[in-house]
C-alpha atoms as a PDB file:
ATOM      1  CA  UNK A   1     -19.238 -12.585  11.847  1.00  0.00           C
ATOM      2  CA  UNK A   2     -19.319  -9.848   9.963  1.00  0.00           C
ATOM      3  CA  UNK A   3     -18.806  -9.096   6.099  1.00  0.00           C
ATOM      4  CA  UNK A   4     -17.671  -6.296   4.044  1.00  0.00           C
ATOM      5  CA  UNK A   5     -19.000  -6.625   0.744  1.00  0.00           C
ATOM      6  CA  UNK A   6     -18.525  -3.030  -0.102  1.00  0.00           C
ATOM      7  CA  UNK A   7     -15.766  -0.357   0.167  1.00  0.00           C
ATOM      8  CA  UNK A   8     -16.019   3.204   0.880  1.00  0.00           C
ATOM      9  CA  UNK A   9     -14.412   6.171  -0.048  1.00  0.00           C
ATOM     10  CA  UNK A  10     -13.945   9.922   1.659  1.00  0.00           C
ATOM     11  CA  UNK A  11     -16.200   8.622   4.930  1.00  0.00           C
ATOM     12  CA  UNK A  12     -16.139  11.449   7.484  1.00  0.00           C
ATOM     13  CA  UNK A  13     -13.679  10.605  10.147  1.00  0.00           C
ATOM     14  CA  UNK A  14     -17.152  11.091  12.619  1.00  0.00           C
ATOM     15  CA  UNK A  15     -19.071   8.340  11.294  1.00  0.00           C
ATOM     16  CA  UNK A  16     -16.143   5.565  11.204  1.00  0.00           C
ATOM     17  CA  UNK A  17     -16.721   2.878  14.298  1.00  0.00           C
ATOM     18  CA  UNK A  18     -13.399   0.923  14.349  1.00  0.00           C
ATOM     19  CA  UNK A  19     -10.503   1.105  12.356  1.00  0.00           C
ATOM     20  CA  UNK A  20      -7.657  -1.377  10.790  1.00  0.00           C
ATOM     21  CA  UNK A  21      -4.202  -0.879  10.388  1.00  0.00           C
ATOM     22  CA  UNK A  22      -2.894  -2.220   6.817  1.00  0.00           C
ATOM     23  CA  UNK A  23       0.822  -2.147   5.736  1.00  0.00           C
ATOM     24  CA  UNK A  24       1.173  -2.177   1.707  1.00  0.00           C
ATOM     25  CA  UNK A  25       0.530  -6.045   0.851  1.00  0.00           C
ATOM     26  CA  UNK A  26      -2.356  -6.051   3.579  1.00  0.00           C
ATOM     27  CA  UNK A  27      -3.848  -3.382   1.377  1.00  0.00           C
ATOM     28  CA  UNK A  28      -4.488  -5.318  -1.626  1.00  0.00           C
ATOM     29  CA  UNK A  29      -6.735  -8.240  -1.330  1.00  0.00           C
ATOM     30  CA  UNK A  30     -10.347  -9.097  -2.366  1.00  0.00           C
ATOM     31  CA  UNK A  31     -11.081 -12.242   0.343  1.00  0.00           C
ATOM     32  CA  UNK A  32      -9.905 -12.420   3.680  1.00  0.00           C
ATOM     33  CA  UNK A  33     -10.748 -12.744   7.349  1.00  0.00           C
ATOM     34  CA  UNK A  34      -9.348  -9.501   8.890  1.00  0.00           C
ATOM     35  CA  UNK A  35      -9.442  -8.311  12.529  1.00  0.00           C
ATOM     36  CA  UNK A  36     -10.003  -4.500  13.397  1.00  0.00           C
ATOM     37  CA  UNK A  37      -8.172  -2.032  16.225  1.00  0.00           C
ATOM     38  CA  UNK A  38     -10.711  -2.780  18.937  1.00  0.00           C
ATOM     39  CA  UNK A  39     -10.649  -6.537  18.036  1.00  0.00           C
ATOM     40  CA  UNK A  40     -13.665  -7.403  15.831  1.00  0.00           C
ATOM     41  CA  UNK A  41     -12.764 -10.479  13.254  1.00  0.00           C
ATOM     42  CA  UNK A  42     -14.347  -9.528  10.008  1.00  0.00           C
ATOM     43  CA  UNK A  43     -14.623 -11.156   6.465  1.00  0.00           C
ATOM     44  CA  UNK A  44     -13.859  -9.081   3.304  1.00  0.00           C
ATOM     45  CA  UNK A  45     -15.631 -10.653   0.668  1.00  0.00           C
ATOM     46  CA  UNK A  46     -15.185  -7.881  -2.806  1.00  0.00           C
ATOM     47  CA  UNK A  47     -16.296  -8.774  -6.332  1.00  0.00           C
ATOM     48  CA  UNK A  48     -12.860  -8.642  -7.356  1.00  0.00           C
ATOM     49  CA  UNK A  49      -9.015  -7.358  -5.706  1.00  0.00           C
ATOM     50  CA  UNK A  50      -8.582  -4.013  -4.582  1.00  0.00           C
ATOM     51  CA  UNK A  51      -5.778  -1.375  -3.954  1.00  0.00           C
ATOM     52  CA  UNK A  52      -6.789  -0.044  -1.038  1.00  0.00           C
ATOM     53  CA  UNK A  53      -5.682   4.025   0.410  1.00  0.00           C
ATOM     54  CA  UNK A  54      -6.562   5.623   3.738  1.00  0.00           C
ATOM     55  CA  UNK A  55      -8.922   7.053   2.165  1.00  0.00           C
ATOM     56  CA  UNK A  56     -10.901   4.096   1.741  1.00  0.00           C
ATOM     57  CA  UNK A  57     -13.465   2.071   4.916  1.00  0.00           C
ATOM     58  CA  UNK A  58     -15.325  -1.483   5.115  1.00  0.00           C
ATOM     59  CA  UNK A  59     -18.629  -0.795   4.779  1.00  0.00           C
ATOM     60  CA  UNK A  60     -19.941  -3.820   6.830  1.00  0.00           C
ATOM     61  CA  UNK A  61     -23.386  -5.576   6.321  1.00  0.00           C
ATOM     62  CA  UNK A  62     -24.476  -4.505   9.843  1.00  0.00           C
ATOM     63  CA  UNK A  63     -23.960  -0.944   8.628  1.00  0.00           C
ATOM     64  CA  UNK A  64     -20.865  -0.135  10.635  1.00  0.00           C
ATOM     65  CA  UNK A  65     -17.874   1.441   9.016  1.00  0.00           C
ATOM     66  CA  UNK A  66     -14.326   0.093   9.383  1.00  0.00           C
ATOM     67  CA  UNK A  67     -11.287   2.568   8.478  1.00  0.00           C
ATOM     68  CA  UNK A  68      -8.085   2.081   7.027  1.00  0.00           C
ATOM     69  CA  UNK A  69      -5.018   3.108   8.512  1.00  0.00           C
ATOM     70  CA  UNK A  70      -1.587   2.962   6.494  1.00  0.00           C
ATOM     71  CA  UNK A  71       0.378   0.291   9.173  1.00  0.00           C
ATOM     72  CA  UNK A  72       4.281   1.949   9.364  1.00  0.00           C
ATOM     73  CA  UNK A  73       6.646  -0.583   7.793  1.00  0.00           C
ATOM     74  CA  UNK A  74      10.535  -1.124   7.530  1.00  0.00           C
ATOM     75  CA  UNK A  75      10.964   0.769   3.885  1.00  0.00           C
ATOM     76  CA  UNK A  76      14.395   2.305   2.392  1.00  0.00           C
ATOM     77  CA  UNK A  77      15.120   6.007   1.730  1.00  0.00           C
ATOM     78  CA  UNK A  78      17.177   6.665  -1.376  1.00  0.00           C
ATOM     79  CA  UNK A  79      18.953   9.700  -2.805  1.00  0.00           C
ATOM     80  CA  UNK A  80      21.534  10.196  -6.004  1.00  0.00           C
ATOM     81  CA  UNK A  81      22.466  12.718  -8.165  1.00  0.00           C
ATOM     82  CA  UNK A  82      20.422  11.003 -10.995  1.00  0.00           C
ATOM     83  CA  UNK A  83      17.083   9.483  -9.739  1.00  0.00           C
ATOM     84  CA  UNK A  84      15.225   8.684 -12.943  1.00  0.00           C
ATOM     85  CA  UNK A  85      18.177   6.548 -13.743  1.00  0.00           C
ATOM     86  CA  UNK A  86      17.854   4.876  -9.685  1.00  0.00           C
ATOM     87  CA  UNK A  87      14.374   4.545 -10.567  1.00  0.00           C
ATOM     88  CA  UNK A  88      14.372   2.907 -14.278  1.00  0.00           C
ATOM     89  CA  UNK A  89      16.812   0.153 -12.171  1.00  0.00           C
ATOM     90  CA  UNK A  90      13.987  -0.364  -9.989  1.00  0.00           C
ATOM     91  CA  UNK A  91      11.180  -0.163 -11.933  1.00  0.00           C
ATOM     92  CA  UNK A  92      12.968  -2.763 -14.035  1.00  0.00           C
ATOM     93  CA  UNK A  93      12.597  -5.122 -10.891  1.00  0.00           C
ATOM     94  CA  UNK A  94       9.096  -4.487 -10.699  1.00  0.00           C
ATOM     95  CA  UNK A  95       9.571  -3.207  -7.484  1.00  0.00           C
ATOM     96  CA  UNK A  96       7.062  -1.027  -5.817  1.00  0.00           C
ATOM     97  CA  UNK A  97       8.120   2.550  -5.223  1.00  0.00           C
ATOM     98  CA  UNK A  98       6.888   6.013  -3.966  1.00  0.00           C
ATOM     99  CA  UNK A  99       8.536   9.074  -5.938  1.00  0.00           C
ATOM    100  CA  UNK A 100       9.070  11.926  -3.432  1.00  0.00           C
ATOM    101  CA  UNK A 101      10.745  15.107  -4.979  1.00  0.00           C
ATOM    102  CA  UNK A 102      14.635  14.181  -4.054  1.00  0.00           C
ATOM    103  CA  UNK A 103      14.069  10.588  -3.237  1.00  0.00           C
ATOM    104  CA  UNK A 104      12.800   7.064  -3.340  1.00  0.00           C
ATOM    105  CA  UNK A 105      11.009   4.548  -1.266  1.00  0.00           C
ATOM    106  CA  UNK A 106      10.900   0.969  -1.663  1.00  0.00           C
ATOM    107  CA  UNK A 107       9.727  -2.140   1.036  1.00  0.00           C
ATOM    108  CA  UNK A 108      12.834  -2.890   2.977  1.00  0.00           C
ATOM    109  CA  UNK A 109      15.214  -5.345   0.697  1.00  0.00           C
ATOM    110  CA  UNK A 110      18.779  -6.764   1.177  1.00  0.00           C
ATOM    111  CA  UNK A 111      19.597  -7.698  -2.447  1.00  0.00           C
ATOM    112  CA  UNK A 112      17.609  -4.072  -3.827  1.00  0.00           C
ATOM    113  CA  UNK A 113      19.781  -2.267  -1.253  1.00  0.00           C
ATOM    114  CA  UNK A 114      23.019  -3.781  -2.267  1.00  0.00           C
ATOM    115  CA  UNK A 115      22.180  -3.287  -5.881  1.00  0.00           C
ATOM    116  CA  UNK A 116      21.476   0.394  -5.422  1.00  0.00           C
ATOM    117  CA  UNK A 117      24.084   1.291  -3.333  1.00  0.00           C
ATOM    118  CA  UNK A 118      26.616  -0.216  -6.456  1.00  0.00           C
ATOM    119  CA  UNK A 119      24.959   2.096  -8.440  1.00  0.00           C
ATOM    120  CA  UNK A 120      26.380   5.087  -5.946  1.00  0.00           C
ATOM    121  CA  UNK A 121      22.833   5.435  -4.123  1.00  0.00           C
ATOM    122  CA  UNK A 122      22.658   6.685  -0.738  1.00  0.00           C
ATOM    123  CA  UNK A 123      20.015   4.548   1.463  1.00  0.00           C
ATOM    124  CA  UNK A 124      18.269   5.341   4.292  1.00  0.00           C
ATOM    125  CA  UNK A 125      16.491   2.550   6.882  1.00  0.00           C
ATOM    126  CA  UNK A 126      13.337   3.952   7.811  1.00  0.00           C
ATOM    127  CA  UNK A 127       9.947   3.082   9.704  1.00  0.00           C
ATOM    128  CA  UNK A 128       7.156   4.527   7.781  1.00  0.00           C
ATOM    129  CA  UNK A 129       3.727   4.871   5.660  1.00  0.00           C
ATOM    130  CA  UNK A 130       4.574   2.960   2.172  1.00  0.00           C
ATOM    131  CA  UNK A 131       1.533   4.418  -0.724  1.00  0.00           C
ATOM    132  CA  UNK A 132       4.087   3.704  -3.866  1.00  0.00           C
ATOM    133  CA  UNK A 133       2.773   4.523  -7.390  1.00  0.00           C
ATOM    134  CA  UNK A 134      -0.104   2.665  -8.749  1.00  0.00           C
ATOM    135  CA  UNK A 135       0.411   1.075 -11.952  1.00  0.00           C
ATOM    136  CA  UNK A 136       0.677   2.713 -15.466  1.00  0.00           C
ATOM    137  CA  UNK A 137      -2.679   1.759 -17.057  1.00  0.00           C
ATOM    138  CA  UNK A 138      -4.949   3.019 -14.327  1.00  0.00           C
ATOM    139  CA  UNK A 139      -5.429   3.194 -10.455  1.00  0.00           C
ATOM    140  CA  UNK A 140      -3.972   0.653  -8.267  1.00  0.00           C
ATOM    141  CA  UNK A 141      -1.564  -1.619  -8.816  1.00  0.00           C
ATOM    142  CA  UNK A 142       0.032  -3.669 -12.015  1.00  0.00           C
ATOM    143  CA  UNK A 143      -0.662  -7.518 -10.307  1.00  0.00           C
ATOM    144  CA  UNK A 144      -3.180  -8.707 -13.566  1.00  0.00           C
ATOM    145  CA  UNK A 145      -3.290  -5.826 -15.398  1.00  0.00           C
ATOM    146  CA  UNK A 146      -4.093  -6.100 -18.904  1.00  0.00           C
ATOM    147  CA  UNK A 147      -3.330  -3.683 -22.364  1.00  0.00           C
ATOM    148  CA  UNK A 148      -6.069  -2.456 -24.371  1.00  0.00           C
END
């Protein structure tokens, strides 16, 4: 089996060999056994976790390069009058969320949607790529984080 020790970023579309579809959580890991597009089991094995974008491939140890394709997933579209306030509310569930210019999106959740819509928001089911906001002190995302 193969093994990705490494991960590339801004590879030419040209010299990618397979690629993998990843929805948000399958995005973030640093060991696991994965299986590509064209059905090639592989083993991720990074120095430490990683927020991955479509931007980034597996650079296997045969020299191959996987891609990474953002998987569409059940999210929520919301709207209100006064978003920063819609947002602080879900922020303060540390709930991962993409900022568009007149709306939110968030993973598909029952309670979340509830909550928002008694707070006069306007949801919206939806099938679609999820890249929410990385976290505030640097690139990817909070999990671990630490405050210098």
């Amino acid at each position: 089996m193969n093994i990705a020790h490494e991960i590339k970023t801004n590879i030419k579309a040209d010299h990618i060999d397979d690629f993998i579809d990843l929805d948000y959580e399958g995005r973030f890991l640093r060991r696991k056994k994965l299986l590509s597009n064209k059905g090639e089991e592989f083993l991720v094995e990074l120095p430490e976790a990683y927020s991955l974008s479509e931007n980034d491939s597996f650079l296997l140890d045969d020299g191959r390069v996987i891609g990474i394709n953002l998987k569409l997933e059940p999210l929520l579209k919301i709207t209100h009058s006064n978003l920063p306030r819609i947002a602080w509310h879900i922020g303060n569930r540390h709930t991962p969320c993409q900022i568009g210019t007149n709306f939110l999106l968030i993973r598909e959740d029952h309670v979340l949607e509830v909550m928002l819509e008694k707070l006069g928001a306007q949801t919206e089911k939806l099938i679609a790529k999820f890249t929410p906001e990385g976290g505030a002190y640097g690139h990817g995302r909070t999990h671990n984080h630490h405050h210098d």
